[in-house]
Protein backbone atom coordinates (compact mmCIF):
# COMPACT_ATOMS: atom_id res chain seq x y z
CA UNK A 1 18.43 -13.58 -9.76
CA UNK A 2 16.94 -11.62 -6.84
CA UNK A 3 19.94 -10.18 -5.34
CA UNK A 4 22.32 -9.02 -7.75
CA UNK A 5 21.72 -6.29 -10.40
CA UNK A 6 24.53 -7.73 -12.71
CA UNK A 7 26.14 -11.16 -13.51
CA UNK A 8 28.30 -12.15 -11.12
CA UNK A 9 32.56 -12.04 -11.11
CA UNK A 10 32.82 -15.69 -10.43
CA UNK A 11 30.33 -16.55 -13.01
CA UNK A 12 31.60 -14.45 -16.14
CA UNK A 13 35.23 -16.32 -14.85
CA UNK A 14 34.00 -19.64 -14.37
CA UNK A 15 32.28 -19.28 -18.54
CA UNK A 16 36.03 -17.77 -19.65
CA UNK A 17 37.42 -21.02 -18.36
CA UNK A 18 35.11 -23.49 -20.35
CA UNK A 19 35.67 -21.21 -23.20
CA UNK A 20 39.62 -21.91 -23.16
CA UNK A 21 39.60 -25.37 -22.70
CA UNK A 22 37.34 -25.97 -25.64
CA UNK A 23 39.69 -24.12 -27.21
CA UNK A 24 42.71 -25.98 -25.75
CA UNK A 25 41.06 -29.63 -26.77
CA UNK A 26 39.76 -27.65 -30.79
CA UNK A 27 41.37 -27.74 -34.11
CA UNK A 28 42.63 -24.55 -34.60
CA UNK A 29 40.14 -23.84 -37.58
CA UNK A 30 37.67 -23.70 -34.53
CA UNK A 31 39.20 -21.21 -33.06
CA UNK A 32 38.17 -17.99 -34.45
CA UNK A 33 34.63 -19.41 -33.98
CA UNK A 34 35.08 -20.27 -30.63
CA UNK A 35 36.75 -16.46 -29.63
CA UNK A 36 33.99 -14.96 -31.45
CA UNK A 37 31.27 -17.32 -29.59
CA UNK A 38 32.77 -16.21 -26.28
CA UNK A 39 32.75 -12.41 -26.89
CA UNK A 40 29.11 -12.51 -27.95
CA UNK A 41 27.94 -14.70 -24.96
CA UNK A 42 29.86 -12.62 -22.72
CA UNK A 43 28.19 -9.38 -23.75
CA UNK A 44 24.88 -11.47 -23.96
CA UNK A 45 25.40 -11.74 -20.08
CA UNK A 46 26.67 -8.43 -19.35
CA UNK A 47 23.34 -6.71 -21.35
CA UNK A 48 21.09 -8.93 -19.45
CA UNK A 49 22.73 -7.27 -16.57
CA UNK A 50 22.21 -4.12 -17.08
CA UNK A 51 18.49 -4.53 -18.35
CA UNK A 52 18.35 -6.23 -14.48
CA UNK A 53 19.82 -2.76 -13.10
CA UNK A 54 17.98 -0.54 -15.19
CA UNK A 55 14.65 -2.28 -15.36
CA UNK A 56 14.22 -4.28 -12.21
CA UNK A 57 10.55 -4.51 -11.99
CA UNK A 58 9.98 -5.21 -15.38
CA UNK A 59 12.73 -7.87 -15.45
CA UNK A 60 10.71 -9.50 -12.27
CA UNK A 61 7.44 -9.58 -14.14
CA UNK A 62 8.58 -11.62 -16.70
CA UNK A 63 10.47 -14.07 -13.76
CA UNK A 64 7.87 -14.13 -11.47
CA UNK A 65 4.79 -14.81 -14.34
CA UNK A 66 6.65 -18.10 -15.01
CA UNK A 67 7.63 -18.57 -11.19
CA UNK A 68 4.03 -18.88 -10.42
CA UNK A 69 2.85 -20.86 -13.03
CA UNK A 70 1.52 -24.11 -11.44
CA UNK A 71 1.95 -27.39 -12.85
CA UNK A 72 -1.29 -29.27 -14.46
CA UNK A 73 -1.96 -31.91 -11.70
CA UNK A 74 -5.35 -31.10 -9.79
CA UNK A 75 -4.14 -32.74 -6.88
CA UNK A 76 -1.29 -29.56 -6.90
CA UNK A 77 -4.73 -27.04 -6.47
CA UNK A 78 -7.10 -26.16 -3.75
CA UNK A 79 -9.85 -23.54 -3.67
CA UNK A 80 -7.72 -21.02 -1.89
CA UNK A 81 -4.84 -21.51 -3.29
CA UNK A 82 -4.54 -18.15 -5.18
CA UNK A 83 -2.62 -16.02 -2.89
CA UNK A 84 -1.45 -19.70 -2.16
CA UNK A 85 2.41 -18.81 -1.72
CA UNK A 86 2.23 -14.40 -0.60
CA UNK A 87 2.53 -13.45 2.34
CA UNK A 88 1.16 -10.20 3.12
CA UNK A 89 3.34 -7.00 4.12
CA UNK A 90 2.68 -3.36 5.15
CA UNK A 91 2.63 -1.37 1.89
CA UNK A 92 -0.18 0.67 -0.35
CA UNK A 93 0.23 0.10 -3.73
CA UNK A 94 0.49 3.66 -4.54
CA UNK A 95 -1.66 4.75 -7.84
CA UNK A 96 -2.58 0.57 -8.43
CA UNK A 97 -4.56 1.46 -11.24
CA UNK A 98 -1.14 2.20 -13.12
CA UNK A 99 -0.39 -1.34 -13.03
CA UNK A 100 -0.64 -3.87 -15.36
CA UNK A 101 -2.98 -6.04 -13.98
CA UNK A 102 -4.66 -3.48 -11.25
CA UNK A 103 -5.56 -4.80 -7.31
CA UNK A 104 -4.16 -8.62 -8.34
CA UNK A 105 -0.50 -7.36 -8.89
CA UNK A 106 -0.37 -5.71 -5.68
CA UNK A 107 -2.08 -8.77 -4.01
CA UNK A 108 0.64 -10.98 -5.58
CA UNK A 109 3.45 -8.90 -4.26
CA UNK A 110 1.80 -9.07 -0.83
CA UNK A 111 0.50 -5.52 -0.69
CA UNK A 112 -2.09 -4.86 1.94
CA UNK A 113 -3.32 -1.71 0.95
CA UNK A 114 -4.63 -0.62 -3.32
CA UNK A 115 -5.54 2.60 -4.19
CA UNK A 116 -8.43 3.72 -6.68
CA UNK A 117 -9.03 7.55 -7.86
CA UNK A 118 -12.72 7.56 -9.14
CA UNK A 119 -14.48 9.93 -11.63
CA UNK A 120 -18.31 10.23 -11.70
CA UNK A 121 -19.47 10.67 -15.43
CA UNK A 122 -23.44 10.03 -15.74
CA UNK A 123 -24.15 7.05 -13.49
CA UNK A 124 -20.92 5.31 -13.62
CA UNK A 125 -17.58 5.69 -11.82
CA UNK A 126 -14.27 5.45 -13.62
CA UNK A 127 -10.85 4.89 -12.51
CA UNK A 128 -7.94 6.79 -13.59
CA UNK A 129 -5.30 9.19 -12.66
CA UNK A 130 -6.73 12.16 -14.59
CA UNK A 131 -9.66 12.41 -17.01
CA UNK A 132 -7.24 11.82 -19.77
CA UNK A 133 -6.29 8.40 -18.56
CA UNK A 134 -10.38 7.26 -18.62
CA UNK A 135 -11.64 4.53 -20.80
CA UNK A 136 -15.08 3.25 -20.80
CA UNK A 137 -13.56 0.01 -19.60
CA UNK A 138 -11.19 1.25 -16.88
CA UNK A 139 -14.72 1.56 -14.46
CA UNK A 140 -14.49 0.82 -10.32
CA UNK A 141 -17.03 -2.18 -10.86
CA UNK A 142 -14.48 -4.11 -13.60
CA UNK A 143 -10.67 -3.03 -11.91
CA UNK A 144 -11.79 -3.38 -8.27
CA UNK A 145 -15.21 -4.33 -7.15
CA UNK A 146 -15.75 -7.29 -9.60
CA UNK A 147 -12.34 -8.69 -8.66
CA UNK A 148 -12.54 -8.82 -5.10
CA UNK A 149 -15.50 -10.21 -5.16
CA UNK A 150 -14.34 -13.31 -7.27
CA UNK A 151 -11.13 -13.45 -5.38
CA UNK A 152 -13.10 -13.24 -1.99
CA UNK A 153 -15.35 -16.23 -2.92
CA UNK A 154 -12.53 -18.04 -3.87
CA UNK A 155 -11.07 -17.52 0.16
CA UNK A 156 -14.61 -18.31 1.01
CA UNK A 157 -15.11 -21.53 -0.71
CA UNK A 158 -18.67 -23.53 -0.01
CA UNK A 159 -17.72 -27.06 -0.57
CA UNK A 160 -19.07 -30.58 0.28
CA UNK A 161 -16.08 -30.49 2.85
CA UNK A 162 -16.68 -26.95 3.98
CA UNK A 163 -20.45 -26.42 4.02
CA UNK A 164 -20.70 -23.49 5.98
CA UNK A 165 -18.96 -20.29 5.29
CA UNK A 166 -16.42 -18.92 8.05
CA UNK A 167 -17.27 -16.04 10.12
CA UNK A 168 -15.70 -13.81 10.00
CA UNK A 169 -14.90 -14.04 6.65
CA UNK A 170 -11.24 -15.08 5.31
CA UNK A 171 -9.39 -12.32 3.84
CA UNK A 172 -7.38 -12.16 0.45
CA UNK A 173 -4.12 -14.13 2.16
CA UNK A 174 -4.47 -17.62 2.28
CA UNK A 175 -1.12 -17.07 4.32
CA UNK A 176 -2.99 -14.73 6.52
CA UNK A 177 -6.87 -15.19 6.52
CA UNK A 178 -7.21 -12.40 9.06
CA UNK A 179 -5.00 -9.39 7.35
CA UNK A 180 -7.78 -7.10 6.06
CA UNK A 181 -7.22 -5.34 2.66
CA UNK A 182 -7.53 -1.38 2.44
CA UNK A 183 -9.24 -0.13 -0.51
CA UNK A 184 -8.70 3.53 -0.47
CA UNK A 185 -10.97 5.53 -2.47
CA UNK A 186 -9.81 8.88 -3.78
CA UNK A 187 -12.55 10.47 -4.68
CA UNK A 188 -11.88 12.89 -7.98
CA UNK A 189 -15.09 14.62 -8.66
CA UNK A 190 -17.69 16.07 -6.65
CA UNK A 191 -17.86 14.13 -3.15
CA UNK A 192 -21.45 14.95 -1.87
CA UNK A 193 -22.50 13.20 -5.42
CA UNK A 194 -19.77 10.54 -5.41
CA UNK A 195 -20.51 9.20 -2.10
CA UNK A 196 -23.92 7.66 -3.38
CA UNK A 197 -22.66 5.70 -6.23
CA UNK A 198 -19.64 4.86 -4.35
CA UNK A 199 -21.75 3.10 -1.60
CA UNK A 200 -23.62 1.43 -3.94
CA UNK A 201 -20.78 -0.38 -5.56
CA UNK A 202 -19.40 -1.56 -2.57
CA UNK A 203 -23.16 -3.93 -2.12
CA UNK A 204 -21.66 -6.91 -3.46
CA UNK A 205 -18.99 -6.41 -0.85
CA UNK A 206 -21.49 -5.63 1.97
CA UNK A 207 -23.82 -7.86 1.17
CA UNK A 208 -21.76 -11.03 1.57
CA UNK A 209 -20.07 -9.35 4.85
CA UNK A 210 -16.31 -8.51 3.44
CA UNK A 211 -16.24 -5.22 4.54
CA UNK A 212 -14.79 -3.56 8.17
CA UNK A 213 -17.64 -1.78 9.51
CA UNK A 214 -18.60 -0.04 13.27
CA UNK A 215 -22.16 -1.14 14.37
CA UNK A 216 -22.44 1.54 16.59
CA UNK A 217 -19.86 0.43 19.46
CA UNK A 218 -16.95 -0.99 17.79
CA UNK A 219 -15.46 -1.79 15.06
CA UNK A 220 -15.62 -5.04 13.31
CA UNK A 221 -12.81 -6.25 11.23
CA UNK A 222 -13.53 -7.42 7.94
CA UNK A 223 -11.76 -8.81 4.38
CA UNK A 224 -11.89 -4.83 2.77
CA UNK A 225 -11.16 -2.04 4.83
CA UNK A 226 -13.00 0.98 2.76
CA UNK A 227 -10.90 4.20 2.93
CA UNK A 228 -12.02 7.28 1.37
CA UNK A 229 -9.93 10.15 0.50
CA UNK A 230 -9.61 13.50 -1.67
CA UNK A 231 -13.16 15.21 -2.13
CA UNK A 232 -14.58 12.42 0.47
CA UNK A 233 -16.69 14.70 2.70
CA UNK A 234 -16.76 13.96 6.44
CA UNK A 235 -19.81 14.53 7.41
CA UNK A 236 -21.28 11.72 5.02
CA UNK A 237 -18.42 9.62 6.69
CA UNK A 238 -20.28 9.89 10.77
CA UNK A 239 -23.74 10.86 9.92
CA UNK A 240 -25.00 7.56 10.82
CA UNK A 241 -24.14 6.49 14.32
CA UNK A 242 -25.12 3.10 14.27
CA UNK A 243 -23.48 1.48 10.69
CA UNK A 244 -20.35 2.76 8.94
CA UNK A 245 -18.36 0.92 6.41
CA UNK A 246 -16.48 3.69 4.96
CA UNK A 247 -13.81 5.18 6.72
CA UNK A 248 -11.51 8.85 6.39
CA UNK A 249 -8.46 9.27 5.26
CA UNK A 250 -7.32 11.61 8.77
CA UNK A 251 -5.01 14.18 8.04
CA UNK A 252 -1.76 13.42 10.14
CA UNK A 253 -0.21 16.70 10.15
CA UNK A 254 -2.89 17.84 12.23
CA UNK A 255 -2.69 14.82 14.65
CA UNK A 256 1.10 15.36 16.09
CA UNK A 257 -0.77 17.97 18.13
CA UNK A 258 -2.56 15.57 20.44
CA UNK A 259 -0.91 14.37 23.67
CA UNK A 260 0.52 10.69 23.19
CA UNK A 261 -2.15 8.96 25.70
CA UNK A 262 -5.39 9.01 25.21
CA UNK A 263 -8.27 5.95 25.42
CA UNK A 264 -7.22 5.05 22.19
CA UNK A 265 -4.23 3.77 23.73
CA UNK A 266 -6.25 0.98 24.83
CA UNK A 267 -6.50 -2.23 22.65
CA UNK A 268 -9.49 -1.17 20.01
CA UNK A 269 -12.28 -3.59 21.88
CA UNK A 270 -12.06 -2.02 25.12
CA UNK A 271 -11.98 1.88 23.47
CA UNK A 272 -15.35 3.89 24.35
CA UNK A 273 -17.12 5.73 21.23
CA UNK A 274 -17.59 9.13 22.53
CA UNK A 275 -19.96 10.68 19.73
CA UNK A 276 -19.79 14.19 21.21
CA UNK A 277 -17.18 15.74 18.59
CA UNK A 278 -19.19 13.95 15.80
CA UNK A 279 -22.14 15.56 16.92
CA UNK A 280 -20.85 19.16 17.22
CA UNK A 281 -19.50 18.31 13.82
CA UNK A 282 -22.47 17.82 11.92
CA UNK A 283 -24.43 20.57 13.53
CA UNK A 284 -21.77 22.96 12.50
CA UNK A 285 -21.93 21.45 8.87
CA UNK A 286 -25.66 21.70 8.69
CA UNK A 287 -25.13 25.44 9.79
CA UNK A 288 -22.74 26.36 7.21
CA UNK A 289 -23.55 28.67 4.60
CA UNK A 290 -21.34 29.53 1.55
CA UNK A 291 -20.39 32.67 3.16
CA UNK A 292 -19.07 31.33 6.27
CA UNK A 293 -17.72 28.70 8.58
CA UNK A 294 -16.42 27.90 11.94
CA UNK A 295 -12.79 26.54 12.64
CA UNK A 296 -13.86 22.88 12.68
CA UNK A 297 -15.42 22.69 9.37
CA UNK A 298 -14.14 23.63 6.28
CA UNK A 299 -16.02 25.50 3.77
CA UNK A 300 -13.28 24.78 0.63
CA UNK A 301 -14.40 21.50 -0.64
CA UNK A 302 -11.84 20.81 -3.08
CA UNK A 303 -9.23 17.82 -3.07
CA UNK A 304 -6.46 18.79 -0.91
CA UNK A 305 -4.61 15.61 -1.04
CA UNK A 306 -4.76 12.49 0.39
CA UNK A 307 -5.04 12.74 4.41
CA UNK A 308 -6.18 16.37 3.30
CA UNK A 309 -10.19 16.12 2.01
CA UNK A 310 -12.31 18.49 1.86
CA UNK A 311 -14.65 19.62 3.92
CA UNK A 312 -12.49 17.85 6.93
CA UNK A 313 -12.32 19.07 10.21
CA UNK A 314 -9.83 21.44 11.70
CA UNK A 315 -9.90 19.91 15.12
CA UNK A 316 -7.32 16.91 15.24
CA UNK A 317 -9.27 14.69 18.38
CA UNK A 318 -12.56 14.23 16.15
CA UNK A 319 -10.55 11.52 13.99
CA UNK A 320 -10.79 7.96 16.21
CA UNK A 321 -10.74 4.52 14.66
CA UNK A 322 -15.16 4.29 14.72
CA UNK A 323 -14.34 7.19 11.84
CA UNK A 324 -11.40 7.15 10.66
CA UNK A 325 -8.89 4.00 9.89
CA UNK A 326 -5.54 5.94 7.75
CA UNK A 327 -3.69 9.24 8.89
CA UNK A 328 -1.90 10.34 5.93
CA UNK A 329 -0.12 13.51 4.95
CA UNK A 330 2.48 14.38 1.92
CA UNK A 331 6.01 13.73 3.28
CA UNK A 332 7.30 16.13 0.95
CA UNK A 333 4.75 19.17 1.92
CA UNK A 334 4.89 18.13 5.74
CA UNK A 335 8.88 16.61 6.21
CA UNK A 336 10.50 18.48 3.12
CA UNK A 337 13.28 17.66 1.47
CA UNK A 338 16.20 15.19 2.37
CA UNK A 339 19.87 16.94 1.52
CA UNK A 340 21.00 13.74 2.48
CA UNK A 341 19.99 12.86 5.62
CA UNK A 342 16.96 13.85 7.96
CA UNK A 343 17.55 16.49 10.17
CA UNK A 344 16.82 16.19 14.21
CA UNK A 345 13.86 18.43 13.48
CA UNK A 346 12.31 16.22 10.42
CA UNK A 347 12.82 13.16 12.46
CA UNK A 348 11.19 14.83 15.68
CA UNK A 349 8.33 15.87 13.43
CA UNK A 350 8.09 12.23 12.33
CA UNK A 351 7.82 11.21 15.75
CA UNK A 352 5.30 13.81 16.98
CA UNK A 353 2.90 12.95 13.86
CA UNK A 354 3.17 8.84 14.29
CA UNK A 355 2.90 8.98 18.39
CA UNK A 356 -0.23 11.13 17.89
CA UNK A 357 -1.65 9.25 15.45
CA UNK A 358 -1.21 6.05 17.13
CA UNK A 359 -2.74 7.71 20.23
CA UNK A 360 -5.98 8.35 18.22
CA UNK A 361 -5.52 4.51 16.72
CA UNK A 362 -5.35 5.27 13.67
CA UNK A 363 -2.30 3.86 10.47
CA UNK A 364 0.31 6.00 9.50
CA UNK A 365 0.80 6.63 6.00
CA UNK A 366 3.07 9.01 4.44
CA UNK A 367 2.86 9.37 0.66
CA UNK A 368 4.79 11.42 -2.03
CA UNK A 369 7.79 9.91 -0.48
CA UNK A 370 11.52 10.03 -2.16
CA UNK A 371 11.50 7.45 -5.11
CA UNK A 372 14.94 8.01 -6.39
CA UNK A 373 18.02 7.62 -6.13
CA UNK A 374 16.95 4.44 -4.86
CA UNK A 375 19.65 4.47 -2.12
CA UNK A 376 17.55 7.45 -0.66
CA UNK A 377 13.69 6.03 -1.21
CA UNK A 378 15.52 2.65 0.35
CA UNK A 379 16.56 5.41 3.31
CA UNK A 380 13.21 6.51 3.60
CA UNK A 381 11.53 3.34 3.73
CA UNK A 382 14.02 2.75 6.59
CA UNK A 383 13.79 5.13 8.61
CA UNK A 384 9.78 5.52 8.40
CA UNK A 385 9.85 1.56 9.53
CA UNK A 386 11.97 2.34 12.49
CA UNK A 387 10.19 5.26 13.75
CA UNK A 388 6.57 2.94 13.44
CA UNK A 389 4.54 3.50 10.59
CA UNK A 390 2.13 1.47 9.66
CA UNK A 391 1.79 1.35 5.85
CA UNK A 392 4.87 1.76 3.30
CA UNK A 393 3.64 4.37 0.35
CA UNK A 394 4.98 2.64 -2.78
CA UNK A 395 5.29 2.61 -6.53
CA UNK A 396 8.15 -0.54 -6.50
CA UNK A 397 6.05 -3.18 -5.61
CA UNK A 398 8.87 -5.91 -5.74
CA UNK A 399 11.10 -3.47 -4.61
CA UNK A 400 9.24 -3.11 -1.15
CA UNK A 401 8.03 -6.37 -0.70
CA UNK A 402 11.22 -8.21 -1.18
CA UNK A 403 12.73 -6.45 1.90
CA UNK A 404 16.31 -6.39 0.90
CA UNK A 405 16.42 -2.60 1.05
CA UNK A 406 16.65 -3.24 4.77
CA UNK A 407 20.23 -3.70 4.64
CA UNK A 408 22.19 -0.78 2.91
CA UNK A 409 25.05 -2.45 0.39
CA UNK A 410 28.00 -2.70 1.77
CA UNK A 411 30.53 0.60 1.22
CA UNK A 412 26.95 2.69 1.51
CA UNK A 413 26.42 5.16 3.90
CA UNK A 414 22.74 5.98 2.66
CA UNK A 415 20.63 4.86 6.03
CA UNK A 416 20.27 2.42 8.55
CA UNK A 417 21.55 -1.09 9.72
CA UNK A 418 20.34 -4.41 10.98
CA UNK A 419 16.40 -3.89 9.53
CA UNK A 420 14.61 -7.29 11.16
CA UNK A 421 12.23 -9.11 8.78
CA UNK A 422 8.98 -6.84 7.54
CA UNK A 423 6.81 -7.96 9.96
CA UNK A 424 9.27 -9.16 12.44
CA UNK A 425 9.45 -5.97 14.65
CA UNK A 426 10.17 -3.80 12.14
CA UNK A 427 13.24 -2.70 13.12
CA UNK A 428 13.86 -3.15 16.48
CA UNK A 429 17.52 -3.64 16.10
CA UNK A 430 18.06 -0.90 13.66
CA UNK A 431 16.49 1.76 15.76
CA UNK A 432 19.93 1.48 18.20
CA UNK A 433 21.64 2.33 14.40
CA UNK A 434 19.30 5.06 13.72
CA UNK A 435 20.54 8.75 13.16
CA UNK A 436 19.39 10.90 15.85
C-alpha cells in the first residue's frame, strides 16, 4: 500500500486468472455475468489506483486512522503510549495550522518541528494564515498551547509506580523522550504588542518546565523549543541576560558570511556566552529614532519572512544558540530557481549558508522549497539532506516522513542515490553520488 501508486501487474494478472477459471468450471448462462463482474472489479482496482497517485496523502489518512486504532484490551495501553509507535524525524510541518487535526498530525507523522502564525485581536491571539482564515475558535491557547500541555502530561505521567516526575522532562516521543519539539511562532501583527501575550500563553508550558530556556550561561534543553519569527523583534528576544525561553528565527542568508570555525564549533556545554554584541545591540535600539538607524538595527519593522523579522540585526555574528535556535531563509529568494538541476554556484551557496550557520550553532531551515513535480521537491529534499541541514521544510507530511523519496525510481534521473535512513547519517553514501 505504501510503495506503489497503482495496483500492481502481477496482481491485476493473478485476479484475470481466477476470473477464467470460474468461468471455465460455470454454466455458460453465468458467463456474461461473470465477464461483466471482471471488467467492473478490474476498473474498481485501477480507480483506486489512481486516487493513490493523485491523492496520496489523503489516501494515507484514511489508512493510517484505522492503522492506529488500538484494540480494547487495557493491558494493550500505557500512559505514554500516544506517540507509542512514531519515531521522530527532521522536518517542520510547514503552515500546521492547515491541517486537519493541527500540532497532533504532525506529531503522528514524526515531525519535530509545527508552525503557528498568530494574530492579536483585543486580548486574544488567533491562528491562521491570513485574517480571512480566523475563527473565534482557531485561537493559540485551543490548536497549540492546550494540546501540548495534555500531551506533555501524558509523557510525564505521576503514577503509584512513577511518583516523581523525570527531570528533565520527557518530550512528545515516547520513541525518543529527549527530541525537543520546535514551536515556531510567526508573529502576524504588531511584534512589540504580540510579544506580551505571546509569553503569557506559553505559562502553562513554563510553569511545569517543558520549555528550552538559557539561564544566563547555557542553554537548557527542554520538551518545546519556542521559536519566534516574522514581526518577532530582537531586542525583546536578549533583553534579559539571565532567562530566555524564546528564541529567533536567524536569518541564514546573512550567516554564509562568517568564517566556518568559531567557539560555536565546540559542543553547546562547553560554548562561552559573550554578551558584548547583545549589548551594543540594545543600546543601538534604545537610540533609534524613526528617522534613523545604524547598520545593525533595522528601523523597518515589518514581516520580512521567516529567518527575515523585523527589526533584526544586520550583523550576522550577533545570532549564537543563547539567542537564537533556527537559521532560515526562502530557498526560492536566496537559491532561485532549479531548471533542472542545481548549478555549482546554488550548491556552493548552499554550502556557504549551512557551514556558517552551523559555525554559529544554530538549525538550518530552508523554506518555500520546490513542491512539485514531486520528482524535483523529492530532489530538493535530497540534496538539502546531503549537504547537512537540519530541518526538512514540508507540506507532505507522509511524504517526508516515510523516507522513500531517498531513492529516485528506477529509469529517473531527477537527483541523488543511495540516501541512508533519515536519521542514519543522512546521506553519507549519497554525498559520493551527489552532483557537483
Amino acid at each position: 500500500m505504501r510503495g506503489s501508486n497503482k495496483p500492481a501487474p502481477e496482481d491485476i494478472e493473478v485476479f484475470r486468472n481466477c476470473v477464467d477459471a470460474a468461468v471455465r468450471h460455470s454454466p455458460h448462462s453465468h458467463l456474461s455475468l461473470l465477464t461483466t463482474s471482471s471488467g467492473l472489479i478490474e476498473f474498481v482496482i485501477l480507480a483506486t489506483g489512481l486516487i493513490r497517485a493523485f491523492f496520496p496523502d489523503e489516501f494515507d489518512n484514511v489508512y493510517e486512522s484505522w492503522r492506529h486504532r488500538r484494540p480494547a484490551d487495557p493491558r494493550s495501553h500505557w500512559p505514554t503510549d500516544y506517540t507509542a509507535d512514531t519515531l521522530p524525524v527532521r522536518c517542520h510541518s510547514h503552515n500546521d495550522y492547515w491541517r486537519t487535526v493541527p500540532l497532533k498530525s504532525a506529531i503522528r507523522a514524526g515531525c519535530t518541528g509545527v508552525e503557528a502564525d498568530v494574530w492579536l485581536y483585543g486580548d486574544e491571539l488567533y491562528v491562521g494564515h491570513s485574517t480571512s482564515s480566523l475563527t473565534p475558535q482557531r485561537t493559540f491557547r485551543s490548536l497549540y498551547i492546550d494540546p501540548l500541555v495534555e500531551l506533555l502530561e501524558r509523557q510525564n505521567p505521576n503514577t503509584t509506580f512513577h511518583a516523581i516526575l523525570d527531570n528533565p522532562r520527557n518530550g512528545v516521543f515516547d520513541t525518543d523522550a529527549e527530541e525537543t519539539l520546535v514551536l515556531l511562532v510567526d508573529f502576524k501583527t504588531d511584534g512589540q504588542e504580540l510579544w506580551r501575550y505571546v509569553s503569557e500563553q506559553l505559562e502553562p508550558l513554563r510553569s511545569r518546565h517543558y520549555l528550552t530556556y538559557f539561564n544566563g550561561t547555557s542553554v537548557i534543553k527542554g520538551p518545546i523549543t519556542v521559536v519566534v519569527t516574522g514581526n518577532a523583534p530582537f531586542n525583546r528576544v536578549i533583553e534579559d541576560m539571565v532567562y530566555r525561553d524564546m528564541f529567533f528565527d536567524a536569518p541564514l542568508e546573512l550567516l554564509g558570511s562568517l568564517a566556518p570555525v568559531t567557539d560555536f564549533d565546540l559542543p553547546l556545554a562547553e560554548a562561552v556566552f559573550d554578551p558584548v554584541e547583545e549589548r551594543a545591540y540594545l543600546a543601538a535600539y534604545r537610540n533609534l529614532t524613526l528617522s534613523e538607524s545604524t547598520s545593525d538595527v533595522k528601523s523597518d519593522v515589518s514581516n520580512q519572512g521567516q529567518g527575515h523579522s523585523g527589526a533584526a540585526p544586520t550583523n550576522p555574528a550577533i545570532y549564537t544558540p543563547f539567542n537564537s535556535y533556527y537559521a532560515s531563509v526562502s530557498f526560492a529568494s536566496t537559491i532561485g530557481p532549479v531548471l533542472p538541476f542545481l548549478r555549482r554556484s546554488q550548491r556552493h551557496k548552499i554550502r556557504q549558508q549551512i557551514a556558517g550557520a552551523h559555525a554559529q550553532g544554530l538549525k538550518v531551515r530552508y523554506w518555500n522549497t520546490p513542491g512539485w513535480p514531486r520528482g524535483l521537491r523529492n530532489y530538493i529534499w535530497r540534496v538539502l539532506v546531503v549537504e547537512g541541514v537540519d530541518y526538512l521544510n514540508v507540506d507532505d507530511l507522509r511524504g517526508a516522513t516515510m523516507g522513500n523519496w531517498g531513492e529516485p525510481q528506477r529509469g529517473r534521473r531527477w537527483g541523488l542515490a543511495g540516501w541512508d535512513a533519515w536519521g542514519g547519517g543522512w546521506g553519507a553514501s549519497a554525498r559520493s553520488h551527489a552532483n557537483d
